[in-house]
Protein backbone atom coordinates (compact mmCIF):
# COMPACT_ATOMS: atom_id res chain seq x y z
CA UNK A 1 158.09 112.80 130.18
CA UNK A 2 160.75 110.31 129.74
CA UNK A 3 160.00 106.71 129.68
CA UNK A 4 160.90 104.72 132.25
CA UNK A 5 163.23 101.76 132.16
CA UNK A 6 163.33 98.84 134.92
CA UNK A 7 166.90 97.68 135.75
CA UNK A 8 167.05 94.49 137.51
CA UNK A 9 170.21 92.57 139.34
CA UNK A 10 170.82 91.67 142.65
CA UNK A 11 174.31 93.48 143.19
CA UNK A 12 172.56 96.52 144.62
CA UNK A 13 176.31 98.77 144.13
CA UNK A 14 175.97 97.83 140.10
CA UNK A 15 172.16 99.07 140.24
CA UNK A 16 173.29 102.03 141.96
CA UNK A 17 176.07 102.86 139.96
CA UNK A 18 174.03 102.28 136.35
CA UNK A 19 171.14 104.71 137.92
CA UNK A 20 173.53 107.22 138.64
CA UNK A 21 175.39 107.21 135.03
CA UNK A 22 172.06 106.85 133.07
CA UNK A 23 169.48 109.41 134.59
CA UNK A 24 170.40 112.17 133.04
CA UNK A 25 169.03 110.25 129.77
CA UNK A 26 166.19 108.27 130.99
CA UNK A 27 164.46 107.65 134.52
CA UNK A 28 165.60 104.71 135.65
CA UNK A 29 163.98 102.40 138.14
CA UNK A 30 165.90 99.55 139.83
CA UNK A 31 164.81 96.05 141.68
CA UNK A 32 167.32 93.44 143.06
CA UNK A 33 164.70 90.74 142.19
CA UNK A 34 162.55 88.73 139.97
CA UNK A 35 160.06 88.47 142.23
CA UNK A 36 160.22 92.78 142.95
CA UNK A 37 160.15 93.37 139.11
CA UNK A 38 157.72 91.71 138.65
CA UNK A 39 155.09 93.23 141.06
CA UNK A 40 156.55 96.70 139.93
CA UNK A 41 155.89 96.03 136.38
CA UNK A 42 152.28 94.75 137.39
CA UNK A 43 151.60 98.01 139.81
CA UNK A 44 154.11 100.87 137.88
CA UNK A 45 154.14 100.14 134.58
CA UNK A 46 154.65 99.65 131.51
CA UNK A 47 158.16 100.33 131.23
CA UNK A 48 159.41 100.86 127.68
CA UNK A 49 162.51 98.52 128.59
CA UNK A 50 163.37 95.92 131.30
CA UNK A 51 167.13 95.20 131.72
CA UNK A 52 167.34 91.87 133.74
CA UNK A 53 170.69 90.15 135.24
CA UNK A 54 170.51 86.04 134.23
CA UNK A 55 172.04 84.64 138.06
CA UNK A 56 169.56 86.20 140.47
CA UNK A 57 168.25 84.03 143.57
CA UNK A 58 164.92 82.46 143.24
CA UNK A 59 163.78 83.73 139.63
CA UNK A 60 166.28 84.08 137.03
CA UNK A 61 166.35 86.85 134.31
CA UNK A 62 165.09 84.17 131.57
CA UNK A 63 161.84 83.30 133.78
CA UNK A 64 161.54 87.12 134.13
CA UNK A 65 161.85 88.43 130.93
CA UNK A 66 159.56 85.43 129.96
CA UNK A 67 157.02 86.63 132.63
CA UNK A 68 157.37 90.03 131.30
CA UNK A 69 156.70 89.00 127.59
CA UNK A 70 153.66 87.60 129.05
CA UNK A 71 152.28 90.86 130.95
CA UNK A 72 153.65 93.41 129.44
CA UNK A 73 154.51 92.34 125.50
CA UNK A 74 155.02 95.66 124.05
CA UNK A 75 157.95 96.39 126.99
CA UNK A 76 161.25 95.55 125.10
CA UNK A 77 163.51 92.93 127.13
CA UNK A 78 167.42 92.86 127.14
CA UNK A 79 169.96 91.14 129.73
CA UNK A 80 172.99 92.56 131.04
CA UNK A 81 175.13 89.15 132.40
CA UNK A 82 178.46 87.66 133.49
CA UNK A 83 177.16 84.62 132.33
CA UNK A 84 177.73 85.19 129.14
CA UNK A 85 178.48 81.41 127.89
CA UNK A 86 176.67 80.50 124.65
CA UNK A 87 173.87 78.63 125.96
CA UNK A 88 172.26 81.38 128.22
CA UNK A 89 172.40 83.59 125.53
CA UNK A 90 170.84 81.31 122.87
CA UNK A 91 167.92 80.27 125.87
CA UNK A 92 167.71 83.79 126.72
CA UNK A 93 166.66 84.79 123.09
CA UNK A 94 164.52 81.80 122.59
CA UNK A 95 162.12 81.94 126.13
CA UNK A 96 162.56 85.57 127.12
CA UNK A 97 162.65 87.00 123.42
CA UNK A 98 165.18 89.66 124.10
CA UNK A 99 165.79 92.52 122.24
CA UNK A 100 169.70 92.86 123.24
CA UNK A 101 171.96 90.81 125.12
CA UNK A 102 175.30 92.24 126.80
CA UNK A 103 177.96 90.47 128.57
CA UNK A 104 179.21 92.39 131.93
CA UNK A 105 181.10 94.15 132.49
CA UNK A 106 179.28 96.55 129.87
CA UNK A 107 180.11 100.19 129.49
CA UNK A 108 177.11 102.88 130.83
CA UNK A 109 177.22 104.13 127.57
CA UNK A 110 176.97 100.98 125.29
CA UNK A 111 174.38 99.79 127.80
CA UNK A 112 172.88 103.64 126.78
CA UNK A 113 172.81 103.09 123.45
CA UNK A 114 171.68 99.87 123.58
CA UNK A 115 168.43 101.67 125.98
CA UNK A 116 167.99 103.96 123.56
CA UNK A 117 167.24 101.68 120.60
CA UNK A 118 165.16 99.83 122.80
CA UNK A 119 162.91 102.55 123.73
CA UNK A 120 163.29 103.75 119.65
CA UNK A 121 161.60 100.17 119.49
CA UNK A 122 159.11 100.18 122.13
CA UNK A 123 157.44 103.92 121.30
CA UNK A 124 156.85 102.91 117.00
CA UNK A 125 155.48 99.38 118.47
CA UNK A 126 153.20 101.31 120.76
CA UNK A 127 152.68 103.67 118.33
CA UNK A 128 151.75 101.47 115.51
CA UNK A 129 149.63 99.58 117.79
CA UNK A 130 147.51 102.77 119.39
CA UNK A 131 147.00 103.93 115.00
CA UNK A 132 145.56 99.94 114.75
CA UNK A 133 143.30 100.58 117.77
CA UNK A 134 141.86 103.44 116.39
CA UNK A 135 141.65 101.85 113.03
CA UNK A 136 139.89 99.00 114.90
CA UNK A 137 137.14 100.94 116.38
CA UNK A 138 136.80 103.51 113.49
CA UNK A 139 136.39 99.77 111.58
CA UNK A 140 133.60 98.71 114.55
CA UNK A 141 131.65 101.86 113.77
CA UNK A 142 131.41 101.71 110.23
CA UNK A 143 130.27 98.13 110.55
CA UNK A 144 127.50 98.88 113.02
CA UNK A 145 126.54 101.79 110.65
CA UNK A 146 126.53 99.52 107.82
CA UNK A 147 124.09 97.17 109.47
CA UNK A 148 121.75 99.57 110.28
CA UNK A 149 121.21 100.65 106.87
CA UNK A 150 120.75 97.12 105.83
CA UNK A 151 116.87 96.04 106.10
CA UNK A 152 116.21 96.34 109.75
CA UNK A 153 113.18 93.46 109.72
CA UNK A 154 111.76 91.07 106.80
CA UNK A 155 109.18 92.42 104.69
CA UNK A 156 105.41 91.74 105.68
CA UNK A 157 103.88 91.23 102.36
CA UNK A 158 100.40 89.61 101.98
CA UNK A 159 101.13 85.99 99.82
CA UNK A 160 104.39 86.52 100.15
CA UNK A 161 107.42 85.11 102.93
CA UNK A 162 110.53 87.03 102.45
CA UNK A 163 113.69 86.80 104.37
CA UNK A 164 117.36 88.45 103.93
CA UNK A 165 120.65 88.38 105.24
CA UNK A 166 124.32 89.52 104.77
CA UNK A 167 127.23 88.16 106.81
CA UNK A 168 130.59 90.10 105.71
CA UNK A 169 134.08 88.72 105.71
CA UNK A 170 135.43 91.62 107.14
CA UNK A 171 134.27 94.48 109.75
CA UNK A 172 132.48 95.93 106.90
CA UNK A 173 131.81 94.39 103.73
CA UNK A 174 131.01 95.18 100.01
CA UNK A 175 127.14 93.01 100.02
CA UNK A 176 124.35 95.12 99.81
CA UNK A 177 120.44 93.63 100.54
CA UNK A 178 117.02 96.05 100.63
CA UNK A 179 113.43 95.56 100.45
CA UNK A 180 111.88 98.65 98.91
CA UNK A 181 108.02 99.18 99.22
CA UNK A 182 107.65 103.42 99.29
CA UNK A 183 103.75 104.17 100.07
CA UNK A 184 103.54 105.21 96.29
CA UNK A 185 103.66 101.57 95.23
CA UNK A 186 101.05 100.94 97.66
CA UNK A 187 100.18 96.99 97.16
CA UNK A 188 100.97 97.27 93.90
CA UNK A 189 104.16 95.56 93.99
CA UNK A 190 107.40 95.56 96.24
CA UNK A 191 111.36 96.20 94.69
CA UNK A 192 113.77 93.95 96.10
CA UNK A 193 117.92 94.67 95.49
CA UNK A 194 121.23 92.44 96.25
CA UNK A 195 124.23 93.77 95.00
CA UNK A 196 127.95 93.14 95.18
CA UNK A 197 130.86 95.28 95.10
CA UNK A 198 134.15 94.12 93.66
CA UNK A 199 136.08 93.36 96.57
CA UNK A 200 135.27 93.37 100.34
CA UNK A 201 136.59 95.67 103.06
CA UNK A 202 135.97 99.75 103.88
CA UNK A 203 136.20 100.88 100.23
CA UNK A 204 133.89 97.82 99.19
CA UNK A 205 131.25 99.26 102.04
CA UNK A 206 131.89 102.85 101.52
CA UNK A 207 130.89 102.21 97.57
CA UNK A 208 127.69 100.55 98.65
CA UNK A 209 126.65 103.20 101.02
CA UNK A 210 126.77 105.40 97.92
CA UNK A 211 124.94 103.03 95.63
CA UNK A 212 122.51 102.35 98.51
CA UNK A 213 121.76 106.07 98.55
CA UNK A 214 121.40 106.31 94.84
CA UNK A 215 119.05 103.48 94.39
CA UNK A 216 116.32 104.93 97.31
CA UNK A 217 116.61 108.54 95.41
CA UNK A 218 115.41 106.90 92.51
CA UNK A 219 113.36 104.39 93.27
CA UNK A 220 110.83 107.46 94.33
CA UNK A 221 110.73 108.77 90.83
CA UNK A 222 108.36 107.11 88.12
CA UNK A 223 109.93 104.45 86.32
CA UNK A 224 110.40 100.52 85.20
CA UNK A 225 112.72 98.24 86.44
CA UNK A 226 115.13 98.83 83.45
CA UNK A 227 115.10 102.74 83.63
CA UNK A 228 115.88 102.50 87.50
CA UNK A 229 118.77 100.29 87.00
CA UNK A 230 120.56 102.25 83.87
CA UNK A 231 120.11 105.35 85.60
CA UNK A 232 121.46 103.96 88.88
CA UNK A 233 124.43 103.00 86.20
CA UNK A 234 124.85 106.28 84.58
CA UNK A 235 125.30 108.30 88.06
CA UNK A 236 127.69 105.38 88.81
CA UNK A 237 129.91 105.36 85.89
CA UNK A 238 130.60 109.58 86.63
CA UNK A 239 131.66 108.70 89.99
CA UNK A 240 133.86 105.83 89.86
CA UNK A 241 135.05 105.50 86.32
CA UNK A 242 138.85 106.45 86.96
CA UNK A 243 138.45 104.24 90.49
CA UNK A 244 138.54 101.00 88.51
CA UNK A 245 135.50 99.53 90.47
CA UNK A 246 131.84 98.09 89.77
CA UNK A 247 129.23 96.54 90.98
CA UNK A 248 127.04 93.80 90.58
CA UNK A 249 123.49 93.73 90.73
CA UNK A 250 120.14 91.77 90.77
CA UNK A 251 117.40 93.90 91.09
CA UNK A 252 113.42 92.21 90.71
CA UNK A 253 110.31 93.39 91.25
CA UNK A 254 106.95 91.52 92.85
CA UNK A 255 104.02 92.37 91.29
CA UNK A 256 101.03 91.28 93.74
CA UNK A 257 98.15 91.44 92.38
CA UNK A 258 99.78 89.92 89.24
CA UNK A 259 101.86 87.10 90.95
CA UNK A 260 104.73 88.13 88.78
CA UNK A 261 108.39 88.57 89.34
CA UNK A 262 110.66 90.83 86.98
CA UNK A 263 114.12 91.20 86.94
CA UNK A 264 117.26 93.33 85.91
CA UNK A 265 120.20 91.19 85.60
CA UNK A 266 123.37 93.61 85.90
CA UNK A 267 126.43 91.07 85.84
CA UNK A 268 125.31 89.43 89.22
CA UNK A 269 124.82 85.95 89.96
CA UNK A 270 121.48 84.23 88.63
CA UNK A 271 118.61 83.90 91.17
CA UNK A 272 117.08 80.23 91.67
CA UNK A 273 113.89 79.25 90.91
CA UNK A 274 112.48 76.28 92.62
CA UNK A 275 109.22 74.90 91.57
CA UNK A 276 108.76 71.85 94.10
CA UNK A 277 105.72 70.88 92.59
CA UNK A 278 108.11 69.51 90.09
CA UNK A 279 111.29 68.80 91.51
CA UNK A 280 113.09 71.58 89.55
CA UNK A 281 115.54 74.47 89.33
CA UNK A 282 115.36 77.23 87.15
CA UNK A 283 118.15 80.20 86.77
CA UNK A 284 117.04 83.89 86.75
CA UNK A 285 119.93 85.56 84.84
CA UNK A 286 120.68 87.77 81.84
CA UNK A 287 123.43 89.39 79.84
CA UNK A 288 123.30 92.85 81.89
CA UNK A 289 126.74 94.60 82.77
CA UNK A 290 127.99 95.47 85.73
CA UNK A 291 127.05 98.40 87.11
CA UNK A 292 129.71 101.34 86.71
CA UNK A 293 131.41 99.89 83.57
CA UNK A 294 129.45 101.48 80.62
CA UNK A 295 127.14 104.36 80.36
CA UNK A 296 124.88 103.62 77.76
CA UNK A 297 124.60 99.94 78.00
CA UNK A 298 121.32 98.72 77.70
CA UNK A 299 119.62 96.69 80.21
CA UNK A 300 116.98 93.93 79.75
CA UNK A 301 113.84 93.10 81.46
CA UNK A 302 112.88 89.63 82.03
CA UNK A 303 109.63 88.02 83.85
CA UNK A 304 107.88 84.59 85.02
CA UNK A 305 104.71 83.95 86.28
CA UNK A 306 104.89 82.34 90.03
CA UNK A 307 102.67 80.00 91.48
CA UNK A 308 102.23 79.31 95.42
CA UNK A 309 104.68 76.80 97.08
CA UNK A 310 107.83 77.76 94.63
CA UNK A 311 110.73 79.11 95.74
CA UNK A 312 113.10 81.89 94.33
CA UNK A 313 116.42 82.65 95.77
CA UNK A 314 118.91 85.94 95.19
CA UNK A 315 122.33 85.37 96.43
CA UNK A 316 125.55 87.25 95.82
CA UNK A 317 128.76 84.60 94.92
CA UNK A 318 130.30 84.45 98.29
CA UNK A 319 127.89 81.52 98.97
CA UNK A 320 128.70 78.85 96.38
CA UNK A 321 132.54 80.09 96.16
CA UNK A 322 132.59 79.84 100.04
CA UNK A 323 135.68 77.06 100.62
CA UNK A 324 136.44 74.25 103.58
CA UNK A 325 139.61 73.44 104.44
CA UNK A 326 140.20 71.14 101.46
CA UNK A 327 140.05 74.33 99.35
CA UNK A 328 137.01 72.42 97.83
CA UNK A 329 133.94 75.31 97.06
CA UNK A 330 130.52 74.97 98.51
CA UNK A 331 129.11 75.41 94.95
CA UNK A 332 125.70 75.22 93.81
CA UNK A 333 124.32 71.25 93.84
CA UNK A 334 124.98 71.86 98.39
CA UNK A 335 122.66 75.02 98.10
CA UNK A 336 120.04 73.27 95.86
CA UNK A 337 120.13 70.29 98.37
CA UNK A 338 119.52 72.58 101.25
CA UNK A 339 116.69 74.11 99.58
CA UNK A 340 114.77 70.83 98.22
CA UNK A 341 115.38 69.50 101.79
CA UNK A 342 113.57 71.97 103.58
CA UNK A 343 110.99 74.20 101.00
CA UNK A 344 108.20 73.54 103.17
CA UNK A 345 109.55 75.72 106.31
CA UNK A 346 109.24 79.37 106.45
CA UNK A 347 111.60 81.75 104.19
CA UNK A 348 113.54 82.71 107.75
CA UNK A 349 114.04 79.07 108.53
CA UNK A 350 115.36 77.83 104.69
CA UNK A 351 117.77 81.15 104.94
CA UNK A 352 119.12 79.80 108.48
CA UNK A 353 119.38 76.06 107.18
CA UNK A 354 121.43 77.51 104.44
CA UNK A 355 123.51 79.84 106.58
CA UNK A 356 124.00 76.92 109.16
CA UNK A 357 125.51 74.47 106.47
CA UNK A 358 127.84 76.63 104.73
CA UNK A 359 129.46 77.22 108.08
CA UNK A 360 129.13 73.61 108.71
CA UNK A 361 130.82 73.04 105.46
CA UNK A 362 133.40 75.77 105.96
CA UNK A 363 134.48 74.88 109.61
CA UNK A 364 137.59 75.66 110.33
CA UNK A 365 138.37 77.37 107.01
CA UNK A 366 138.29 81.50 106.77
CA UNK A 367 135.31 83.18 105.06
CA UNK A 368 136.74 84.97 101.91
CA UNK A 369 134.00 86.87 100.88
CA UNK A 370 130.61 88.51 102.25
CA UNK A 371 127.82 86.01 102.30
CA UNK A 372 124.16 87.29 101.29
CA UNK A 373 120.63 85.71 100.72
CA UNK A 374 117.45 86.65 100.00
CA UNK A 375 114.73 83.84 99.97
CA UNK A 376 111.32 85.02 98.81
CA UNK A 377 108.65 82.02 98.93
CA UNK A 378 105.22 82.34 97.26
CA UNK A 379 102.17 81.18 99.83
């Protein structure tokens, strides 16, 4: 089917004439007004091209074309004119942004040509534009997939308030956050995991989907924290050693009955520790790699003893390297003020506060980078 093209002037022998000579090429619709064009665009269309006389009673081409632009913004404009003075032509391009502009009398087959390339234009805009619409909702349906295999609720955990969550920058996003408590451990202890893949975006989620998948095969089989983290790393490096990717990672481990927390430190950013008891921080970190960088390295297990009413916090960078317009970071004294402001309210309440003053301190400026926290508070 060919598409169609509006022609537009109010000397009904010209319209007639320019159907005649261009049919055979394209179909061709005529009106003899502004006013007609537009309610034929509005109840016909879209029209891959609208060719609009300037001198028209009531509406001229330039409100037209402008009108069109408005309605119908893929549809490429041009304007076929005997007022072809340097001023209408320089208005016409600058309100009606048109494609083309001919003087009359113009030639059926410059005017044609000139048709042609317009409706060249018009199908790769549309075209690019129906590939980023199914981009858009192939992008939608990875990020709803990639929220439900984030932790659907908080852990319930007897002496313990935990709370997560993960805003990403883009549809999808690279952050990874999950509570793991099989029936094996029983009350034995619960594993908790925030990661971060290099970069953001579909081949930052797609990663963690994998890494997601190999972390709750293993977790099932027998094991300390620093066994399930290096082989986590070992299946890693095989898959994505010539990719040029890694991954970050904090994993710990509660012990309850022993009110102890462990950790594996793989090149992520240090937890907090907040003892309010005495007014102080503590970093949880280590000298682990990344994941996916080095197949034998050897990872480290570290431990501290917690007490009711402190506070520990597991966070991937996006948080304190979060920016406001100023290009000034959020960085880590706001996040520690945020905390020793409001320790005494429940985990889901201190992971809000924080949440609502980054984007307080962000305002207007774009997020850069997926956002994650995990606040764990001992009762």
């Amino acid at each position: 089917m060919k598409d169609k093209v509006l022609l537009v002037d109010d000397d009904t022998m010209l319209l007639a004439g320019l159907k005649r000579q261009l049919r055979n090429n394209f179909h061709v619709e005529t009106a003899i007004s502004g006013e007609e064009a537009i309610k034929m665009v509005e109840e016909n269309g879209p029209y891959a091209v609208v060719v609009s006389d300037y001198m028209m009673p009531g509406m001229n081409g330039i409100e037209l074309l402008r009108h069109v632009k408005k309605t119908s913004p893929d549809t490429i404009r041009m304007m076929l004119t005997g007022s072809a003075d340097m001023s209408t032509a320089v208005k016409a391009v600058n309100e009606g942004s048109i494609y083309k502009f001919h003087p009359k009398p113009c030639p059926a087959k410059t005017l044609g040509t000139a048709i042609q390339s317009g409706i060249d234009e018009y199908l790769k805009i549309t075209t690019d534009s129906t590939q980023l619409k199914k981009v858009q909702k192939s992008l939608a349906k990875a990020s709803v997939i990639q929220q439900k295999l984030m932790s659907k609720s908080d852990p319930q955990v007897e002496g313990f308030d935990i709370a997560g969550k993960s805003i990403p920058c883009d549809e999808t996003g690279g952050d990874y956050y999950d509570f793991i408590h099989p029936e094996e451990w029983g009350c034995d202890k619960i594993g908790i995991v925030v990661a971060d893949v290099i970069g953001h975006g579909i081949s930052a989620a797609l990663l963690m989907t994998s890494v997601r998948a190999f972390f709750r095969e293993r977790i099932l089989s027998p094991g300390n924290c620093v066994s399930i983290v290096s082989d986590v790393n070992k299946r890693l490096v095989h898959d994505i050693e010539e990719l040029n990717l890694f991954i970050t990672m904090f994993y710990s481990e509660i012990d309850l009955k022993e009110k102890c927390f462990r950790w594996v430190h793989a090149g992520h950013e240090s937890a907090l520790h907040y003892d309010p008891a005495k007014d102080s921080f503590a970093t949880l970190g280590g000298e682990g790699l990344p994941l996916g960088v080095m197949e034998e390295w050897v990872y480290e297990e570290s431990q501290i003893k917690i007490q009711p009413g402190q506070i520990i916090l597991i966070g991937t960078d996006g948080i304190k390297e979060a920016c406001n317009p100023q290009n000034i970071h959020f960085g880590n004294d706001r996040l520690l003020t945020v905390i020793r402001d409001h320790y005494q309210k429940p985990a889901q309440d201190i992971l809000q506060e924080v949440f609502h003053t980054l984007a307080k301190f962000r305002h207007s400026a774009e997020r850069k980078d997926d956002e994650t926290l995990v606040v764990i508070k001992v009762l």
